[in-house]
PDB file of N, CA and C in Angstrom:
ATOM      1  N   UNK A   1     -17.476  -5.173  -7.411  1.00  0.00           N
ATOM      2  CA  UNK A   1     -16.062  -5.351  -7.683  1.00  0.00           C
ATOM      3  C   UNK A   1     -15.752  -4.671  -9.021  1.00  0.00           C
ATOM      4  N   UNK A   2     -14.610  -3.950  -8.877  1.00  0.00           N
ATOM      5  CA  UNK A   2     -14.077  -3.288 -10.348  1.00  0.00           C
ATOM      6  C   UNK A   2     -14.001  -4.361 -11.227  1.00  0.00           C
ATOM      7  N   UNK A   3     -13.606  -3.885 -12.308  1.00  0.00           N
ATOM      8  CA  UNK A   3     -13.154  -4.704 -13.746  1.00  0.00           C
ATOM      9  C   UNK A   3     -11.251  -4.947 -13.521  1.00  0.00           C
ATOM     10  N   UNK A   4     -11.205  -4.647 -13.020  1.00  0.00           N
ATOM     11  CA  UNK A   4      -9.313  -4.594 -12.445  1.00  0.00           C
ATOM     12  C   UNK A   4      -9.803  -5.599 -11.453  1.00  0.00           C
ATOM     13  N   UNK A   5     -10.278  -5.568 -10.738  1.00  0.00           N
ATOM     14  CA  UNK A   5     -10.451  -6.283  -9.206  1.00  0.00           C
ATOM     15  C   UNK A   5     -10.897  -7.723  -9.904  1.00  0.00           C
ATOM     16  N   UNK A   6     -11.845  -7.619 -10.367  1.00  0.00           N
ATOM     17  CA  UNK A   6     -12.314  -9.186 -11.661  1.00  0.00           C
ATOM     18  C   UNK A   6     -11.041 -10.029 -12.195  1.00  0.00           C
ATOM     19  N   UNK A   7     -10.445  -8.733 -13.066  1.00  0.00           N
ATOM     20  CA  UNK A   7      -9.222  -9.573 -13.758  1.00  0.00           C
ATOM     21  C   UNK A   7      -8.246  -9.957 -13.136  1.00  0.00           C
ATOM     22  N   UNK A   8      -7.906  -9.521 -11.785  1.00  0.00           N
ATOM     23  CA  UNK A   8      -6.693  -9.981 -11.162  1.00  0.00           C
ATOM     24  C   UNK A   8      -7.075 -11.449 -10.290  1.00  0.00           C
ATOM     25  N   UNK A   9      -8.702 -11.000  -9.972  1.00  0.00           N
ATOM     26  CA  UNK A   9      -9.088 -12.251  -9.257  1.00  0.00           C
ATOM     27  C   UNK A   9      -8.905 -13.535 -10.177  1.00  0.00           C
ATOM     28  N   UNK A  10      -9.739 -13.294 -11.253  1.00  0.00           N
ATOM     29  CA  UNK A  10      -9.553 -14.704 -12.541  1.00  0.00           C
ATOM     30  C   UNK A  10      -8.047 -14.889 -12.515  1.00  0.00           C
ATOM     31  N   UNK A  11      -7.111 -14.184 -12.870  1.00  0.00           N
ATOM     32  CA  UNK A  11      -5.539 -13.901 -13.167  1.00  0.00           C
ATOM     33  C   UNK A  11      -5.001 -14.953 -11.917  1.00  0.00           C
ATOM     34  N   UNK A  12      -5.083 -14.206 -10.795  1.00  0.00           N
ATOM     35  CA  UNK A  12      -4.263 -15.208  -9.886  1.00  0.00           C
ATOM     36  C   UNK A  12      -4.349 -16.695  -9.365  1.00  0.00           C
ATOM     37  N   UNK A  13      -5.802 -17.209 -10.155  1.00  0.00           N
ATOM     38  CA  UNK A  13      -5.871 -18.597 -10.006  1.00  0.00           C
ATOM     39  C   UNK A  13      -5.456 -19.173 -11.253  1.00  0.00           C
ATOM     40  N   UNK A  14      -4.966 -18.343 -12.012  1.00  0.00           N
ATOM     41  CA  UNK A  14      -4.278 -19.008 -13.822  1.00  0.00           C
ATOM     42  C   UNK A  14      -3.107 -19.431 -13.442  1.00  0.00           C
ATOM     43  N   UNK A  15      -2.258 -18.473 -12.724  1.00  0.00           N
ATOM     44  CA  UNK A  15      -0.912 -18.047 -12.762  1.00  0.00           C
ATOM     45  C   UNK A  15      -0.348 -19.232 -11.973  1.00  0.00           C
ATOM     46  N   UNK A  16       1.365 -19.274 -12.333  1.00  0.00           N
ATOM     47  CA  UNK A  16       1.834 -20.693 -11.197  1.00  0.00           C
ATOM     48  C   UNK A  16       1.826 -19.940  -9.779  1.00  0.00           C
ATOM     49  N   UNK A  17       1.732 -20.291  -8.903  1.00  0.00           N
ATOM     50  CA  UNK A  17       1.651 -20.353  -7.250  1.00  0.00           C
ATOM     51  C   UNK A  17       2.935 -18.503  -7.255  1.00  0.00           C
ATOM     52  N   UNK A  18       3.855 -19.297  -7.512  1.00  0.00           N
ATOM     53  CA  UNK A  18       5.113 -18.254  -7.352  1.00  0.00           C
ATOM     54  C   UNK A  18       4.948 -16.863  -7.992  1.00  0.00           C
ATOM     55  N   UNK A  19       4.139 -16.918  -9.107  1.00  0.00           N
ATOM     56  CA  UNK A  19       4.192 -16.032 -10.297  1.00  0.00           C
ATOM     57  C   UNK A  19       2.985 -15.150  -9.168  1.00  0.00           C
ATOM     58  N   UNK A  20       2.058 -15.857  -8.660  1.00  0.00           N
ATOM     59  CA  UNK A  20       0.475 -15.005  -8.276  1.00  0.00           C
ATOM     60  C   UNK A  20       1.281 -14.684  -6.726  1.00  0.00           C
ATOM     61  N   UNK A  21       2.021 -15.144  -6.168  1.00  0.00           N
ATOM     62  CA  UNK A  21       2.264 -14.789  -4.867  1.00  0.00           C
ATOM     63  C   UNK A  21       3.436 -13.527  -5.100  1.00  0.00           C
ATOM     64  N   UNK A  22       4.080 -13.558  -6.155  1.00  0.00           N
ATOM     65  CA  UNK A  22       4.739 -12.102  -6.227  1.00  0.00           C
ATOM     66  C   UNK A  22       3.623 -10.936  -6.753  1.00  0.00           C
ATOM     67  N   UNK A  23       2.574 -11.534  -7.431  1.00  0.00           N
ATOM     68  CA  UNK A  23       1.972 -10.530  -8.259  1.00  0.00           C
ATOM     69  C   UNK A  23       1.016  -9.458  -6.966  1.00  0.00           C
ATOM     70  N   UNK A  24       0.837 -10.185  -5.729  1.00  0.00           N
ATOM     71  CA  UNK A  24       0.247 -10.306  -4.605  1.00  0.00           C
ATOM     72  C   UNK A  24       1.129  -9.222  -4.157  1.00  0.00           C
ATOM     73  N   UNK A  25       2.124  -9.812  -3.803  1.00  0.00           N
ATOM     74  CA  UNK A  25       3.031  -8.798  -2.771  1.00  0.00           C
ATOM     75  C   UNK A  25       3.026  -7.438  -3.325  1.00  0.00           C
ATOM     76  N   UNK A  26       3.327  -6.924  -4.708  1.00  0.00           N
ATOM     77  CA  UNK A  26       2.976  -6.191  -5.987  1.00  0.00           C
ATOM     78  C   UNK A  26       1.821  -5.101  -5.392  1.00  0.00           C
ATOM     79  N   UNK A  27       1.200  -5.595  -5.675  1.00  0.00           N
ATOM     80  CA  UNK A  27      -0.121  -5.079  -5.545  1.00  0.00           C
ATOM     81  C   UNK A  27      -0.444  -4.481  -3.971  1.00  0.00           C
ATOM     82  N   UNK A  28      -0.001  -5.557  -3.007  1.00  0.00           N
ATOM     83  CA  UNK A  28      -0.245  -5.116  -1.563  1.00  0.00           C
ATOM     84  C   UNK A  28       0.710  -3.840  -1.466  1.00  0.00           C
ATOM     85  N   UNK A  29       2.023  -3.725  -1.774  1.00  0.00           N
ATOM     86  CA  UNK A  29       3.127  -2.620  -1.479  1.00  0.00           C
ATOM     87  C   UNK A  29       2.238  -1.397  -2.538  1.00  0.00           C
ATOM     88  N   UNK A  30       1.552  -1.419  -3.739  1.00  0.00           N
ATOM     89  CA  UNK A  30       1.158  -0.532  -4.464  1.00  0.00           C
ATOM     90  C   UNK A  30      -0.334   0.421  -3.676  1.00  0.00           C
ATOM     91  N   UNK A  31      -0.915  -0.888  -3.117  1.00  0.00           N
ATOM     92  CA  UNK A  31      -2.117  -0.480  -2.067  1.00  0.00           C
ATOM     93  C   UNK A  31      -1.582   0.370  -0.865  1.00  0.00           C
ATOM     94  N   UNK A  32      -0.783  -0.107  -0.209  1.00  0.00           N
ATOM     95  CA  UNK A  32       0.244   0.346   0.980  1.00  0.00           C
ATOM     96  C   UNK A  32       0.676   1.999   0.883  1.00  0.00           C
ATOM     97  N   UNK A  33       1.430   2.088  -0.782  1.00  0.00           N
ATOM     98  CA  UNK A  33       1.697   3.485  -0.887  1.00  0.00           C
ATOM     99  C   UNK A  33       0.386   4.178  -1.188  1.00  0.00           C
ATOM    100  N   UNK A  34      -0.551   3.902  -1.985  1.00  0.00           N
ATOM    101  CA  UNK A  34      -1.576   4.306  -1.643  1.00  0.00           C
ATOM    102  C   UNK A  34      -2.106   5.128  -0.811  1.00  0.00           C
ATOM    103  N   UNK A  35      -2.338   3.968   0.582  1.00  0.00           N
ATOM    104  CA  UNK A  35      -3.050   4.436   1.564  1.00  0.00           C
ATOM    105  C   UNK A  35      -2.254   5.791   2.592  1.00  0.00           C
ATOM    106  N   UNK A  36      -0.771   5.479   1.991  1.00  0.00           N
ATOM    107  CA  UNK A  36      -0.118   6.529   2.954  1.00  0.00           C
ATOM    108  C   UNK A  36       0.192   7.420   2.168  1.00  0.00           C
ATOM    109  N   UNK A  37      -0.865   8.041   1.046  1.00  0.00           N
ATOM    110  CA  UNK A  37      -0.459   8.910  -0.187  1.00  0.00           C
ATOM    111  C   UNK A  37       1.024   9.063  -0.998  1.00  0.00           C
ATOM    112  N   UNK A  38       2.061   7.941  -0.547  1.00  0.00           N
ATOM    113  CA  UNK A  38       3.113   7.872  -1.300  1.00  0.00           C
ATOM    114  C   UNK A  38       3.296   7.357  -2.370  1.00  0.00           C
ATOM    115  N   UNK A  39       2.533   7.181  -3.326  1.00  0.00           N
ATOM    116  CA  UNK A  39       2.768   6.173  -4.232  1.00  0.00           C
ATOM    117  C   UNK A  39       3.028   6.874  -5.307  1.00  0.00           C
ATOM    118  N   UNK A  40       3.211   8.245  -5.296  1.00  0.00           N
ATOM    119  CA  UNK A  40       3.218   9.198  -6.755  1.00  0.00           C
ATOM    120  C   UNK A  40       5.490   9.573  -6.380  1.00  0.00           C
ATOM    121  N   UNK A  41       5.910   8.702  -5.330  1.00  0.00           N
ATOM    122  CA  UNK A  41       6.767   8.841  -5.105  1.00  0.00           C
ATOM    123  C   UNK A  41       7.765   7.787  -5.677  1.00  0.00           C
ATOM    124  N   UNK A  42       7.206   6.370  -6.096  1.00  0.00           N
ATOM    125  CA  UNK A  42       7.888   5.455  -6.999  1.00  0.00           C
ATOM    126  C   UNK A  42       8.592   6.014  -8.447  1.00  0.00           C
ATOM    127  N   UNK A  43       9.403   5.940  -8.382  1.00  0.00           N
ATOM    128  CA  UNK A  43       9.904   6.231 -10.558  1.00  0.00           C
ATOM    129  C   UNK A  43       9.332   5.553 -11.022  1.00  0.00           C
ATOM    130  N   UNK A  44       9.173   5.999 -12.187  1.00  0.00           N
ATOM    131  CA  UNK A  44       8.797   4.735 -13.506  1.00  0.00           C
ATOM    132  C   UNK A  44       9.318   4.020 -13.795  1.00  0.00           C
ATOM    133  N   UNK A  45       9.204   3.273 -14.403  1.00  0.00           N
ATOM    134  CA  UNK A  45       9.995   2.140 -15.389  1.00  0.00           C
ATOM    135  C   UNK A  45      10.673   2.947 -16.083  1.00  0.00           C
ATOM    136  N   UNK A  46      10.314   3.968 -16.492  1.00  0.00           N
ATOM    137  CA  UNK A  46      11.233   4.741 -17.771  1.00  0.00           C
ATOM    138  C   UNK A  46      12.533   5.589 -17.336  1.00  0.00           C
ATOM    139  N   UNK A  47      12.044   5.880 -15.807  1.00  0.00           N
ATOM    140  CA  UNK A  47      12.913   6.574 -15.370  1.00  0.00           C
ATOM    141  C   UNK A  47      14.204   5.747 -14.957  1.00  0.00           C
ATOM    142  N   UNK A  48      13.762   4.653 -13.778  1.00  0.00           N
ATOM    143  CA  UNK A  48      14.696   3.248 -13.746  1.00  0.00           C
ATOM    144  C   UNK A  48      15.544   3.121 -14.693  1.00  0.00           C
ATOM    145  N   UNK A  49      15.354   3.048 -16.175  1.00  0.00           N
ATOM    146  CA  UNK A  49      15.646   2.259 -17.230  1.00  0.00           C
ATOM    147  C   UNK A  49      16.791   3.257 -17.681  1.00  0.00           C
ATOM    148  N   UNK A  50      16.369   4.738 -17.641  1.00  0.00           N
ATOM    149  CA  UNK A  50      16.970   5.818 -18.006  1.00  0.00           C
ATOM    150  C   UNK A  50      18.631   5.650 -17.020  1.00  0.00           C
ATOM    151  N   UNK A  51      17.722   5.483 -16.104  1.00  0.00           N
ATOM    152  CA  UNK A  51      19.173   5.255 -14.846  1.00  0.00           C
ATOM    153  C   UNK A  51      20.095   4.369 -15.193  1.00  0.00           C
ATOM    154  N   UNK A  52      19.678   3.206 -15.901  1.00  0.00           N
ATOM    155  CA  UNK A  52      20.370   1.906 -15.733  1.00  0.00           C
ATOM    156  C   UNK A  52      21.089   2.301 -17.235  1.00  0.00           C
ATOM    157  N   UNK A  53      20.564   3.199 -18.155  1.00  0.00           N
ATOM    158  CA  UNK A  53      21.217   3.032 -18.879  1.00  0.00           C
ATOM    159  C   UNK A  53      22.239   3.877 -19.419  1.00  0.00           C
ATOM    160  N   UNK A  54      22.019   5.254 -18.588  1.00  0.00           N
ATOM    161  CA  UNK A  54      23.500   6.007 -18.193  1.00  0.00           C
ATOM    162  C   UNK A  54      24.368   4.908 -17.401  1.00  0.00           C
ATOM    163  N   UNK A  55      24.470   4.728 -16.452  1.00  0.00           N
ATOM    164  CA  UNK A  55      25.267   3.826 -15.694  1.00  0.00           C
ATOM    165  C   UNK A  55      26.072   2.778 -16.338  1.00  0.00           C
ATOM    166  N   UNK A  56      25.338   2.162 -17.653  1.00  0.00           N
ATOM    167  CA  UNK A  56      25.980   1.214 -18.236  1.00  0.00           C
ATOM    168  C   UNK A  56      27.026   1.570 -19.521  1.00  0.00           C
ATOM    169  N   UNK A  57      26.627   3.198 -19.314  1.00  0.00           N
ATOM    170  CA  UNK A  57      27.649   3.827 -20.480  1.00  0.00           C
ATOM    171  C   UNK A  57      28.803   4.798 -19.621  1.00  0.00           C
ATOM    172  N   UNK A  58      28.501   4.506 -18.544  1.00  0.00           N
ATOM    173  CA  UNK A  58      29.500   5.066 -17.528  1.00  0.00           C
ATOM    174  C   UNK A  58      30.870   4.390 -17.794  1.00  0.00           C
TER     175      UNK A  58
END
């Protein structure tokens, strides 16, 4: 098992129920694009943020 694969395992029995079952879904949709080589197709956070913050000076 990776060192990522370790920490998320320890991680999701810390976390409240709700917090580890989104962190889950997270991770499964990130695996998902993955496997269907789309995942270099998500924006960043920076880019998102960039968006949201023209829009709010619109």
């Amino acid at each position: 098992m990776t060192q990522i694969a370790k920490q998320l395992d320890q991680k999701l029995s810390t976390w409240r129920p709700e917090v580890a079952a989104q962190v889950e879904q997270m991770v499964s949709e990130v695996i998902e694009l993955a496997d269907t080589d789309t995942l270099d197709l998500l924006p960043s956070k920076t880019v998102v943020q960039e968006v949201l913050d023209t829009l709010d000076e619109s």
